[in-house]
N, C-alpha and C. Protein backbone atom coordinates (compact mmCIF):
# COMPACT_ATOMS: atom_id res chain seq x y z
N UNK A 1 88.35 113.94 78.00
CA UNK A 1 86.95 114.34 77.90
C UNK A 1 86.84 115.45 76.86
N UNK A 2 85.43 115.45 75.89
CA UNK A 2 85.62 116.66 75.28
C UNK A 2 84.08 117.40 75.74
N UNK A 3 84.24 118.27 75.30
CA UNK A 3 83.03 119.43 75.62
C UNK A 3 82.28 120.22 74.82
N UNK A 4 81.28 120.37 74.75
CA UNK A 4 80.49 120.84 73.54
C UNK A 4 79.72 122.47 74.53
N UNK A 5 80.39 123.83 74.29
CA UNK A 5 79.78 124.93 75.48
C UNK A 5 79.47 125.83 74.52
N UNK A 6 78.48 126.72 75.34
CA UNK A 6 77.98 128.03 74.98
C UNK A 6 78.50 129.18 75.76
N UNK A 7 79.43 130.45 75.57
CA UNK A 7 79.80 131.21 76.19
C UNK A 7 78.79 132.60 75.59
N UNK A 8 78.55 133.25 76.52
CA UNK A 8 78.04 134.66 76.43
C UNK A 8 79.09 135.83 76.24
N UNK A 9 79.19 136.61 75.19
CA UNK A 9 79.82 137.34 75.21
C UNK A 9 79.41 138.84 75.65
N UNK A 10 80.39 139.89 75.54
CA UNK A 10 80.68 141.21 76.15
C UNK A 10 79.06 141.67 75.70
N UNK A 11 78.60 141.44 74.58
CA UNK A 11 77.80 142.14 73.83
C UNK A 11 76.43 140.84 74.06
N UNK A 12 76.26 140.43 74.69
CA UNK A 12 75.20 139.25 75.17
C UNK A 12 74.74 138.37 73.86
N UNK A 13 75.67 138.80 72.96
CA UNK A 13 75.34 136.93 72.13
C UNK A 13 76.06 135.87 72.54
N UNK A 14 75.60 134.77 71.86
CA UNK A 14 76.24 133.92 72.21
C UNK A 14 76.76 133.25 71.42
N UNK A 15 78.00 132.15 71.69
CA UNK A 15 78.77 131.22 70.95
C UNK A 15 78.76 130.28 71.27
N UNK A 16 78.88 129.01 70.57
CA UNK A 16 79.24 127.69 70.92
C UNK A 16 80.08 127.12 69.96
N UNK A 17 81.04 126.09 70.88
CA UNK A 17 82.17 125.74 70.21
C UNK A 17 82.39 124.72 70.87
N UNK A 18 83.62 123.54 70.57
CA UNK A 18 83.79 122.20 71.24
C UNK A 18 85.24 122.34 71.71
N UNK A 19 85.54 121.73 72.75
CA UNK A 19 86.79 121.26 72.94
C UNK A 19 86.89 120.10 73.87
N UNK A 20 88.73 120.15 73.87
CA UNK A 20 88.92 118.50 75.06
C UNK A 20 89.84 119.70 76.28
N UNK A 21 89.64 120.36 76.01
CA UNK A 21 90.45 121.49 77.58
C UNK A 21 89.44 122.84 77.68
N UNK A 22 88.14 122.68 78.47
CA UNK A 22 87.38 123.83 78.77
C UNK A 22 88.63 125.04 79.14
N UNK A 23 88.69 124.72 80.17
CA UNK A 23 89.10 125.93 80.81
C UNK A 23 90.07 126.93 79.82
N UNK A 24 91.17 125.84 79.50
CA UNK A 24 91.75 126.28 78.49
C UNK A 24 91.35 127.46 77.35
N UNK A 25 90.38 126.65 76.67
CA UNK A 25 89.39 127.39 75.59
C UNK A 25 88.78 128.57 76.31
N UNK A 26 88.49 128.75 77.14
CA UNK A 26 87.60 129.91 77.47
C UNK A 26 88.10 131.18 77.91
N UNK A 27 89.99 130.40 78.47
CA UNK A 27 91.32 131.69 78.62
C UNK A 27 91.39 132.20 77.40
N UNK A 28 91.55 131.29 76.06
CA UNK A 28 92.19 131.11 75.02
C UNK A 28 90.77 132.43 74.38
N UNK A 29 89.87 132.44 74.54
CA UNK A 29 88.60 133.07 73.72
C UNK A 29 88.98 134.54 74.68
N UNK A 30 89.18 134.44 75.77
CA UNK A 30 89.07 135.98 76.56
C UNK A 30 90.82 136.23 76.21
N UNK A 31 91.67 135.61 75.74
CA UNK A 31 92.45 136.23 75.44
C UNK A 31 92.82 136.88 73.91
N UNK A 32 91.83 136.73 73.22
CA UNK A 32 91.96 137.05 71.74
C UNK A 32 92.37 135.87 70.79
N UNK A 33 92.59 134.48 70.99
CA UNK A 33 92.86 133.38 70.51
C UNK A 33 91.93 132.42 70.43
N UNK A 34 90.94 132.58 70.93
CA UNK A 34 89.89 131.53 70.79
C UNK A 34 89.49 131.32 69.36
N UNK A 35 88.29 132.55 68.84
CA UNK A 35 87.69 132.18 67.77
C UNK A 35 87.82 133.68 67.21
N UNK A 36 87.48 133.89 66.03
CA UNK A 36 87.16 134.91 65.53
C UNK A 36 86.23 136.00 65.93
N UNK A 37 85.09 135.15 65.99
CA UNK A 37 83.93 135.56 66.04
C UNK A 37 83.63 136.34 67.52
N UNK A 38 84.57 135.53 68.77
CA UNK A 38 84.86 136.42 70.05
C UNK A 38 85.80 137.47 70.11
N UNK A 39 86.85 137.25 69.30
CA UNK A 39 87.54 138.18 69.41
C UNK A 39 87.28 139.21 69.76
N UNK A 40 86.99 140.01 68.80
CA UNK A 40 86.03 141.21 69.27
C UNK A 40 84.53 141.62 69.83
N UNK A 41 84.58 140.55 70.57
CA UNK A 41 83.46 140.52 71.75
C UNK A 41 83.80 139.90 73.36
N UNK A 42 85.21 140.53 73.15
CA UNK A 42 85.48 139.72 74.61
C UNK A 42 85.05 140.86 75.68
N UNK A 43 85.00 140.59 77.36
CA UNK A 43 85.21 138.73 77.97
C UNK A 43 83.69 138.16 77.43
N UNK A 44 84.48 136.78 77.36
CA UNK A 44 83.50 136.00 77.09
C UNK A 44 83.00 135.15 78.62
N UNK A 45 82.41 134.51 78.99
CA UNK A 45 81.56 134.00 80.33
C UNK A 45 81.00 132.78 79.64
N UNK A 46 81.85 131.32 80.30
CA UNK A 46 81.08 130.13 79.93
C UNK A 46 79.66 130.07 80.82
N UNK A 47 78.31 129.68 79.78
CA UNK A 47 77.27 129.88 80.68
C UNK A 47 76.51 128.36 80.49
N UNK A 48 76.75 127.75 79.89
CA UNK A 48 76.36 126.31 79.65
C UNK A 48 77.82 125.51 79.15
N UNK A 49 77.76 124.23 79.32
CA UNK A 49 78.95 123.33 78.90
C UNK A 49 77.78 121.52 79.00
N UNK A 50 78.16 120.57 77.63
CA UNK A 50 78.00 119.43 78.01
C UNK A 50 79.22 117.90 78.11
N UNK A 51 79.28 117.09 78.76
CA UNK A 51 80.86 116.78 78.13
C UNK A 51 80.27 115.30 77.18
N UNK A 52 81.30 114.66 76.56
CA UNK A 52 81.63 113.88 75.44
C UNK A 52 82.56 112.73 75.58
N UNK A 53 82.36 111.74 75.64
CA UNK A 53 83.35 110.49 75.17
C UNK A 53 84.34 110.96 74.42
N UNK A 54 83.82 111.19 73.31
CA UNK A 54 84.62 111.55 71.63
C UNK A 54 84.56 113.15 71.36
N UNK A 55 85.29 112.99 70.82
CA UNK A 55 85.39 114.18 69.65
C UNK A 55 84.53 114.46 68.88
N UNK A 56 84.31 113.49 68.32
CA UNK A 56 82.60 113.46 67.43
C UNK A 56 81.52 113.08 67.47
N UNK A 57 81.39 113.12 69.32
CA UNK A 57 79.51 113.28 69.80
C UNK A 57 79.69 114.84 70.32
N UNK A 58 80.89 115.43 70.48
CA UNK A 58 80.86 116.96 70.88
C UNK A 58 80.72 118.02 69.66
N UNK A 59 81.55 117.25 68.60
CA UNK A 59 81.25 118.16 67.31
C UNK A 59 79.81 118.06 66.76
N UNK A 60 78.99 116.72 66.57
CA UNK A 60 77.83 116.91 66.50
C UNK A 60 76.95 117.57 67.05
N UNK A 61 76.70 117.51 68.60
CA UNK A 61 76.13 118.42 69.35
C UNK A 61 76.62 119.70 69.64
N UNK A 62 77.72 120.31 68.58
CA UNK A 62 77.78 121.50 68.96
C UNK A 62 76.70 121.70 67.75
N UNK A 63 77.22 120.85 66.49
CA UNK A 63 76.53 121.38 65.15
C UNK A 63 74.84 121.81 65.56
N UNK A 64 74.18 120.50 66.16
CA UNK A 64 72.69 121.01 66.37
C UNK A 64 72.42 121.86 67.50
N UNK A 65 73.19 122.14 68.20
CA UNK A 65 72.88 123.48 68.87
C UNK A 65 73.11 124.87 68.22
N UNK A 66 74.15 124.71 67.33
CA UNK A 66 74.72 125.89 66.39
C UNK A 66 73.22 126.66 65.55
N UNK A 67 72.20 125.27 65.12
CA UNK A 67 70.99 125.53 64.42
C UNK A 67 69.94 125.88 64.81
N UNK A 68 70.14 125.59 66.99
CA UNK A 68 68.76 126.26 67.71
C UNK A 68 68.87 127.69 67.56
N UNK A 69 67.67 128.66 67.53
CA UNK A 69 67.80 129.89 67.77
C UNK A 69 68.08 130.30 69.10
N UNK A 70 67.77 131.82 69.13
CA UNK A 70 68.49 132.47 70.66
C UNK A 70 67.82 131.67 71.75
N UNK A 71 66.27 131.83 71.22
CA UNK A 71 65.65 130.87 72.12
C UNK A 71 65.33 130.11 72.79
N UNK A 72 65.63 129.04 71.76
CA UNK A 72 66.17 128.04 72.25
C UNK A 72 67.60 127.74 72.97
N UNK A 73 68.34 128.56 72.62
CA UNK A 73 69.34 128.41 73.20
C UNK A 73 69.35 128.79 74.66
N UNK A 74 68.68 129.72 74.79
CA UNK A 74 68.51 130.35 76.25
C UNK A 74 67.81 129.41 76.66
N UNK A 75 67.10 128.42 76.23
CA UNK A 75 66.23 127.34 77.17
C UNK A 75 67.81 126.10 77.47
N UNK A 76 68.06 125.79 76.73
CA UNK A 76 69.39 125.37 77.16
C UNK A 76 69.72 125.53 77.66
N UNK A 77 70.13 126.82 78.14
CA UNK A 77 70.56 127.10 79.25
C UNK A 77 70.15 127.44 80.57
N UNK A 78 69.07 126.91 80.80
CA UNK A 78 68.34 127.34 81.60
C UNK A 78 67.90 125.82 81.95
N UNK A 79 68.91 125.09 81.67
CA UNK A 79 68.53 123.45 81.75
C UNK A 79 66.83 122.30 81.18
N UNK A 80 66.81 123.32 80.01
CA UNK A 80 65.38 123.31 79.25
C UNK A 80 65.79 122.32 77.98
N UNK A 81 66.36 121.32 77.57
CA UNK A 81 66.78 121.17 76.22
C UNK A 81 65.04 121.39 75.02
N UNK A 82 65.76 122.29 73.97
CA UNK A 82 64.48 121.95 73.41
C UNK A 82 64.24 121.15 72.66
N UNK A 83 65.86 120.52 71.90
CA UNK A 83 65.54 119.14 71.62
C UNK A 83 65.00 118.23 72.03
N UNK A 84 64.71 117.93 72.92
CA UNK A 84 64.44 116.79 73.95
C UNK A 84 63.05 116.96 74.28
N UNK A 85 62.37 118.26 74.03
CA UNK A 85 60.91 118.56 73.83
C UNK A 85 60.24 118.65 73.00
N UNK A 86 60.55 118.33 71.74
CA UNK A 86 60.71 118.11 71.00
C UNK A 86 59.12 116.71 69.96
């Protein structure tokens, strides 16, 4: 399975990124190995996740979530897609 999630970090932004081992990824981000961009915003807190057949319906849907604003993103997570309202 792969996964397309949004984690909240130390500093309340947020990230999204894909993988095929959640749990994994989200040790891997609170341990300084995830991404860059958490690194120095750890702990990070998965607060949304969707899962994937492929590899590349998770990389796509990370891409167009990457382009919603905070806003939207927080409606996401709040089980709001705003794509889908669109």
């Amino acid at each position: 399975m792969n996964y397309t999630y949004l984690v909240e970090c130390a500093d309340k932004s947020l990230y999204c990124g894909w993988t095929n081992d959640l749990e994994k990824r989200i040790a891997a981000h609170n341990a300084g190995r995830g991404a860059k961009y958490t690194k120095a915003r750890r702990p990070v807190a998965l607060v949304y996740y969707e899962e994937f057949e492929t590899k590349e319906k998770a990389m796509r849907r990370e891409a167009e979530i990457k382009r919603l604003d905070r806003k939207d993103k927080l409606a996401l997570i709040e089980n709001r897609d705003p794509l889908k309202e669109e």
